[in-house]
N, C-alpha and C. Protein backbone atom coordinates (compact mmCIF):
# COMPACT_ATOMS: atom_id res chain seq x y z
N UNK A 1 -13.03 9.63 17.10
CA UNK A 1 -13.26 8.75 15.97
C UNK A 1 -12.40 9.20 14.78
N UNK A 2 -11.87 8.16 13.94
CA UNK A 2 -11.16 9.03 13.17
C UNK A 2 -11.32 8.50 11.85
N UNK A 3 -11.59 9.46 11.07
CA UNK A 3 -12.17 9.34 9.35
C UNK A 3 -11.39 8.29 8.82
N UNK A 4 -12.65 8.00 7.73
CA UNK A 4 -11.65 6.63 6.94
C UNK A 4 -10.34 7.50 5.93
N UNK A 5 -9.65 6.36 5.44
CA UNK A 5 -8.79 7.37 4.68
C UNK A 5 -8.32 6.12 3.00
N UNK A 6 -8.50 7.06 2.41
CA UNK A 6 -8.32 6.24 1.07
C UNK A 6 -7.21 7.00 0.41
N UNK A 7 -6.40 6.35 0.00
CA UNK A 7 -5.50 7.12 -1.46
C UNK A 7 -5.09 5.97 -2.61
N UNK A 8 -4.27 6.61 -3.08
CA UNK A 8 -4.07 5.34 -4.50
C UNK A 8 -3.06 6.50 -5.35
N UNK A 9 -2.48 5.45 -5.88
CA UNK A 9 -1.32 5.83 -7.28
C UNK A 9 -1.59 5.13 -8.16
N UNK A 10 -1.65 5.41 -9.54
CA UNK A 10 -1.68 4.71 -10.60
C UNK A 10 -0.41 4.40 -11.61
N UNK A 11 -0.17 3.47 -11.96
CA UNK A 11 1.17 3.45 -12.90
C UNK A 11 1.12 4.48 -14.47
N UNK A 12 1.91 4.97 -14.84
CA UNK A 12 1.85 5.97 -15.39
C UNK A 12 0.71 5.47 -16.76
N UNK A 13 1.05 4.52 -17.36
CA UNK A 13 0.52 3.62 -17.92
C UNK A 13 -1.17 2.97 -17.96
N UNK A 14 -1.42 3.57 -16.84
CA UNK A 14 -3.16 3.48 -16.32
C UNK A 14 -3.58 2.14 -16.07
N UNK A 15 -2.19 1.12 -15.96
CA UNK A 15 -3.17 -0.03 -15.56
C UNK A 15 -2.89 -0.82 -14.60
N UNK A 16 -2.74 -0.59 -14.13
CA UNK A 16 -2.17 -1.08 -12.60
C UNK A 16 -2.34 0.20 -11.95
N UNK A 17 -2.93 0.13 -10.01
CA UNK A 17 -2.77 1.05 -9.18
C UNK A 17 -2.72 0.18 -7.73
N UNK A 18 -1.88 1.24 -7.29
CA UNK A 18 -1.97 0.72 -5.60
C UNK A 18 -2.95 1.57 -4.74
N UNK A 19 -3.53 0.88 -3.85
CA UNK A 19 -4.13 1.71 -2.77
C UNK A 19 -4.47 1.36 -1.97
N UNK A 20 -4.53 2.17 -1.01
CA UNK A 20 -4.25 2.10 0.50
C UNK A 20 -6.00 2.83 1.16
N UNK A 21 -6.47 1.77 1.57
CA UNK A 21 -8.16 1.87 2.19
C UNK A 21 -8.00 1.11 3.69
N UNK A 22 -8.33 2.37 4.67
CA UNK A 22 -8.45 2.32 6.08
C UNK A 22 -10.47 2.66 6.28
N UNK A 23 -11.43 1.56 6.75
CA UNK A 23 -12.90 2.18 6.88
C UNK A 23 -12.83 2.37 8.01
N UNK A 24 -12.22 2.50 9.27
CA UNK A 24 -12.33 3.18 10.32
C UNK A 24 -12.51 1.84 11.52
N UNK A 25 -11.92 0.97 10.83
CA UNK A 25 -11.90 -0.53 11.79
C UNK A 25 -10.70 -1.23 11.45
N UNK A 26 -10.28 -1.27 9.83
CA UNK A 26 -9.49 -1.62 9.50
C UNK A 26 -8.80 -1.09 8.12
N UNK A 27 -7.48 -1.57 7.81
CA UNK A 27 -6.63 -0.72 7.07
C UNK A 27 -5.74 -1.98 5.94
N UNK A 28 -5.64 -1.78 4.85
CA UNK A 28 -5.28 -2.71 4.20
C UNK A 28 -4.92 -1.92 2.63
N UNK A 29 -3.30 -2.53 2.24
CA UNK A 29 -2.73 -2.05 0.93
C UNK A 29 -3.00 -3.27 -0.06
N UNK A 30 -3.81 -2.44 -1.27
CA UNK A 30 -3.96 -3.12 -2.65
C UNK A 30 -3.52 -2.95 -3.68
N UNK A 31 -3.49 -4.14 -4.55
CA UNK A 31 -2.87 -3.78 -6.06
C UNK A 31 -3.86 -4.03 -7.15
N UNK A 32 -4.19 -3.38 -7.29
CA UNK A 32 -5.45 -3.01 -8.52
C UNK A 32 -4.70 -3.37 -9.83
N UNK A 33 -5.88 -4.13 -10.31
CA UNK A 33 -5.58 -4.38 -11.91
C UNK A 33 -6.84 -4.03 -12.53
N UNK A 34 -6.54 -2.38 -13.21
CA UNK A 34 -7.57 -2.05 -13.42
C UNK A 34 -8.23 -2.11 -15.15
N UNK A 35 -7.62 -3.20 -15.94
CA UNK A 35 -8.03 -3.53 -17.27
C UNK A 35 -9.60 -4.69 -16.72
N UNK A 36 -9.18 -5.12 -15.44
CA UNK A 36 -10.77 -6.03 -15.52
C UNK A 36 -11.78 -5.24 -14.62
N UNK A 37 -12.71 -5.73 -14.91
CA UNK A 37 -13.89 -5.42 -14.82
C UNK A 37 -14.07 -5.10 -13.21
N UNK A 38 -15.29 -4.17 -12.79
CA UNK A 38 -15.29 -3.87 -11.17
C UNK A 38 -15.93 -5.76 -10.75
N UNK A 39 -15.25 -5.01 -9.28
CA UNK A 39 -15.21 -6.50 -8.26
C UNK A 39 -13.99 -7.96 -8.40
N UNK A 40 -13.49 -7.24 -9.48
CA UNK A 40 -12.52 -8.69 -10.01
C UNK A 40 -11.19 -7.99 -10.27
N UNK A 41 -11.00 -6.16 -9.87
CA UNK A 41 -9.65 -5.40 -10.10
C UNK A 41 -8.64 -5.63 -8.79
N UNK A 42 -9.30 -6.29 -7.61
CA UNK A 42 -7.99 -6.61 -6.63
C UNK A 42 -7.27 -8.01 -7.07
N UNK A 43 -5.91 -8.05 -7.06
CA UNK A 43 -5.17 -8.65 -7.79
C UNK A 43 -3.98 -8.96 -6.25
N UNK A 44 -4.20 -8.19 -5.56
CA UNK A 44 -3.29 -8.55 -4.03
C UNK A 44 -3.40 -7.70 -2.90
N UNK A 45 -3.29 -8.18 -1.99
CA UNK A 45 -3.82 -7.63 -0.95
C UNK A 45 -2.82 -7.95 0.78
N UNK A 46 -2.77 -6.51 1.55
CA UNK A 46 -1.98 -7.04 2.70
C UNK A 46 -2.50 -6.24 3.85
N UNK A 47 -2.83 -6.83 4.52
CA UNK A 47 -3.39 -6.18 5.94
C UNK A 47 -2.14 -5.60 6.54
N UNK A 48 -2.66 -4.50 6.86
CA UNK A 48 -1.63 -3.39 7.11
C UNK A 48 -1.86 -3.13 8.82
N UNK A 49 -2.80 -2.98 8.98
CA UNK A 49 -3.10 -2.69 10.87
C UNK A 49 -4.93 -3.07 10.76
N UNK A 50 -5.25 -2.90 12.24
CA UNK A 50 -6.58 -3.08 12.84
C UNK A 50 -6.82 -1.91 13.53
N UNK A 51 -7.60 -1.43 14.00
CA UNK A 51 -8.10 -0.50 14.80
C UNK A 51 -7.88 1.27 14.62
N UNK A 52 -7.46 1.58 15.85
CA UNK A 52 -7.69 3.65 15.81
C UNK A 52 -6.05 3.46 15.22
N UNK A 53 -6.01 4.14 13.65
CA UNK A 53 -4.34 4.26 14.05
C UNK A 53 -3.73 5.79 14.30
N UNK A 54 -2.46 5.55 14.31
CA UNK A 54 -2.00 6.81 14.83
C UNK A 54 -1.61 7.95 13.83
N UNK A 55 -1.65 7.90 12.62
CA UNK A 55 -1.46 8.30 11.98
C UNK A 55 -2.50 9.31 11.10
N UNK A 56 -2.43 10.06 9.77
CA UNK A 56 -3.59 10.71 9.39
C UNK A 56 -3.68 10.98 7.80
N UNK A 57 -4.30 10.90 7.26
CA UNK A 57 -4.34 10.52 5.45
C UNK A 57 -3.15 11.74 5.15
N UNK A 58 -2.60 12.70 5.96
CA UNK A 58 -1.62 13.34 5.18
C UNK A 58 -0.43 12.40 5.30
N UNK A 59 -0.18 11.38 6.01
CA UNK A 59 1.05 11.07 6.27
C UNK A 59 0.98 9.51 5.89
N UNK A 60 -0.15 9.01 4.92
CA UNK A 60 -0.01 7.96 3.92
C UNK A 60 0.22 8.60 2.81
N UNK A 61 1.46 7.95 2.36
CA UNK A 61 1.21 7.74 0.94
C UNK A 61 1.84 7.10 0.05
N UNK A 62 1.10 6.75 -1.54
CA UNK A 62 1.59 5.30 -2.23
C UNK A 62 2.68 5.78 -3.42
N UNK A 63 3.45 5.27 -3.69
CA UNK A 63 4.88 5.79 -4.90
C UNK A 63 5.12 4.13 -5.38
N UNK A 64 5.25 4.51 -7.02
CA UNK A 64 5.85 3.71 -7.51
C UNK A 64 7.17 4.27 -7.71
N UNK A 65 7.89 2.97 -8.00
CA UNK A 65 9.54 2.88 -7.86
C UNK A 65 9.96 3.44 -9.59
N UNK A 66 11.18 4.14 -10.07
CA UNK A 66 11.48 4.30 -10.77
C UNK A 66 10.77 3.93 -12.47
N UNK A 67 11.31 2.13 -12.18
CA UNK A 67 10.78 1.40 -13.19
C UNK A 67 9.35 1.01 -13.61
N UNK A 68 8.65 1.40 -12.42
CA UNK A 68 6.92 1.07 -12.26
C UNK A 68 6.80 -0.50 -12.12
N UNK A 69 7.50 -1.53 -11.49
CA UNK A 69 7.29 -2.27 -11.34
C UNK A 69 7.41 -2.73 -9.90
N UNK A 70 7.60 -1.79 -9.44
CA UNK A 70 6.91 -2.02 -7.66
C UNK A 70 5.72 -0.70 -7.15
N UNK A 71 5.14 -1.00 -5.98
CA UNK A 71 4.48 0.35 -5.64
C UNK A 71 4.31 0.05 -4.48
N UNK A 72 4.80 1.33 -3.55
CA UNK A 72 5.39 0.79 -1.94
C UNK A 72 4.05 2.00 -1.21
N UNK A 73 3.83 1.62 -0.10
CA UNK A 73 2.86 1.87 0.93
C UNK A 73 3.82 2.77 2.01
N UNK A 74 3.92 4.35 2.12
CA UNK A 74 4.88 4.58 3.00
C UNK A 74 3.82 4.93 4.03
N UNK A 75 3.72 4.93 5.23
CA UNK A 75 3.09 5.68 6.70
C UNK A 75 4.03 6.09 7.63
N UNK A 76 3.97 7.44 7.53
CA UNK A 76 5.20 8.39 8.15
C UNK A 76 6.17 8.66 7.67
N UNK A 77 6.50 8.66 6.20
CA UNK A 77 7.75 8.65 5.70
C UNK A 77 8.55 7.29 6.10
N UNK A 78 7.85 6.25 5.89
CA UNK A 78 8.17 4.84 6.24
C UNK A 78 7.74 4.28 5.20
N UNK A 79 8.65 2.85 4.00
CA UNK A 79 7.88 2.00 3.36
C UNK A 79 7.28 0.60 4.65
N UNK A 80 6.27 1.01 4.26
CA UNK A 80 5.41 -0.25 5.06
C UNK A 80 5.11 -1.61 4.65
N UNK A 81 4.98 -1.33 3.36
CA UNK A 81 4.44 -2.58 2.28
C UNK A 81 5.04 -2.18 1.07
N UNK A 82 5.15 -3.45 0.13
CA UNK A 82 4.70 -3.00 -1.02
C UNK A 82 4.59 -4.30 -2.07
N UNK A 83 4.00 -4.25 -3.37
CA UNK A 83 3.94 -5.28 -4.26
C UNK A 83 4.84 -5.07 -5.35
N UNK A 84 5.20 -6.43 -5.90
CA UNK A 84 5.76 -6.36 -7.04
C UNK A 84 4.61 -6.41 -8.51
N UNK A 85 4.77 -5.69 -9.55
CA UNK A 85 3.92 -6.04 -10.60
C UNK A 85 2.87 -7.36 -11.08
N UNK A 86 3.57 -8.42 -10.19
CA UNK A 86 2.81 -9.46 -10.46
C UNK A 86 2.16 -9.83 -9.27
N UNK A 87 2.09 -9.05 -8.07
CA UNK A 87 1.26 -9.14 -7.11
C UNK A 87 2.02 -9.42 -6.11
N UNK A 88 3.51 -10.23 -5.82
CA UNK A 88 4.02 -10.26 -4.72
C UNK A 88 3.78 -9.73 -3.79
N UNK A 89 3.91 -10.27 -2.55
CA UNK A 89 3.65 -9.13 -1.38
C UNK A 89 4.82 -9.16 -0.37
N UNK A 90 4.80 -7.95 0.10
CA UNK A 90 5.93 -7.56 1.32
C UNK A 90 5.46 -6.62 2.04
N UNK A 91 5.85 -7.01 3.49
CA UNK A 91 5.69 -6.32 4.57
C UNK A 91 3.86 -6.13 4.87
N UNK A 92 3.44 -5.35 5.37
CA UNK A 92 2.23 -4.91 6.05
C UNK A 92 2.48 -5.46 7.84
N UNK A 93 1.45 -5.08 8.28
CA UNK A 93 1.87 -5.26 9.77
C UNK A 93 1.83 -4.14 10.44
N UNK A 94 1.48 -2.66 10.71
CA UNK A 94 2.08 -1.45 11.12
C UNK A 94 1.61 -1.50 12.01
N UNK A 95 2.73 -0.96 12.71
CA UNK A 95 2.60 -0.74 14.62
C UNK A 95 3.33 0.56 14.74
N UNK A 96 3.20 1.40 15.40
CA UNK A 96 4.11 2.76 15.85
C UNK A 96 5.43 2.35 16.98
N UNK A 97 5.06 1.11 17.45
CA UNK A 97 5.77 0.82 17.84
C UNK A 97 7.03 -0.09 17.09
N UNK A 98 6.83 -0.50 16.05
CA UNK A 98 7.75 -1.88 15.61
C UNK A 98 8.17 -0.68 13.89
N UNK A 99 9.23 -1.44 13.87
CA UNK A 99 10.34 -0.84 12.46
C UNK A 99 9.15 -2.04 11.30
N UNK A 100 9.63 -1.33 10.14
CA UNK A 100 8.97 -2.18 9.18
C UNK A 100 10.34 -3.19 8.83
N UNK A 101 9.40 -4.57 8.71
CA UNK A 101 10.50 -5.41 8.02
C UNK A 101 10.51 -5.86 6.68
N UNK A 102 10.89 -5.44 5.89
CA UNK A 102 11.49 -5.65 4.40
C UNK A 102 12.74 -6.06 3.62
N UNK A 103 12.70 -7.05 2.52
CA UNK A 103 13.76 -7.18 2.68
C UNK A 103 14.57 -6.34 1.60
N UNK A 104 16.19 -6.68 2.01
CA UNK A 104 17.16 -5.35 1.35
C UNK A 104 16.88 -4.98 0.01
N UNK A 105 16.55 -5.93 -0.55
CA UNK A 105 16.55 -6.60 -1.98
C UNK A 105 15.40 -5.42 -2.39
N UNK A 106 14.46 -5.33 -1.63
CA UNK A 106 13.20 -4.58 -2.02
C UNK A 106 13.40 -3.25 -1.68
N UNK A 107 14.01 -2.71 -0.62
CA UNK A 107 14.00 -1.72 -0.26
C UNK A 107 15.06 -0.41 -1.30
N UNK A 108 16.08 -1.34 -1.75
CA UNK A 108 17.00 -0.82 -2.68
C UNK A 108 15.73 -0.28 -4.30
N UNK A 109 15.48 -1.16 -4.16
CA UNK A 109 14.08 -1.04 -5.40
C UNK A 109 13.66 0.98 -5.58
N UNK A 110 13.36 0.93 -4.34
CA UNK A 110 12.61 2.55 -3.56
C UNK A 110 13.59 3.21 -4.17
């Protein structure tokens, strides 16, 4: 069985955070907007995988980009996902088997 795993980054700025919540069934990257109130701070959301994954909370983790206007989801030293400041979404999907697909435009961002 393998433990849930939570992490999160916050923008330096404290208001905006990303995070990454696996409960041990399923796994999914968020973008917190944390000026509103609880229950109403997810602002975007991307299903990332289902089931046992292969991976282990040391080898998630969330980074914002230079400017703080992206914040990317890496698993394995991989970007997996990530949002733009206004919630855009890219990528999610993780398989151990499959490359992440992102596009150039975003990845240059990192």
């Amino acid at each position: 069985m393998t433990d849930d795993i939570f992490q999160s980054a916050m923008r330096s700025s404290g208001d905006v955070a990303g995070v990454f919540e696996y409960d041990g069934d399923v796994a999914y990257f968020y973008l917190y907007d944390l000026s509103k109130n609880k229950g109403q701070q997810i602002k975007s959301a991307i299903h990332v995988m289902s089931g046992v994954p292969d991976f282990s909370d040391r080898e998630v983790r969330i980074s914002w980009n230079k400017s703080e206007d992206f914040v990317g989801l890496y698993i394995k030293r991989k970007l997996w996902a990530a949002f733009d400041i206004d919630g855009t979404k890219y990528g999610g999907g993780y398989s151990p088997t499959e490359t992440p697909v992102l596009p150039d435009e975003l990845l240059s961002r990192f």
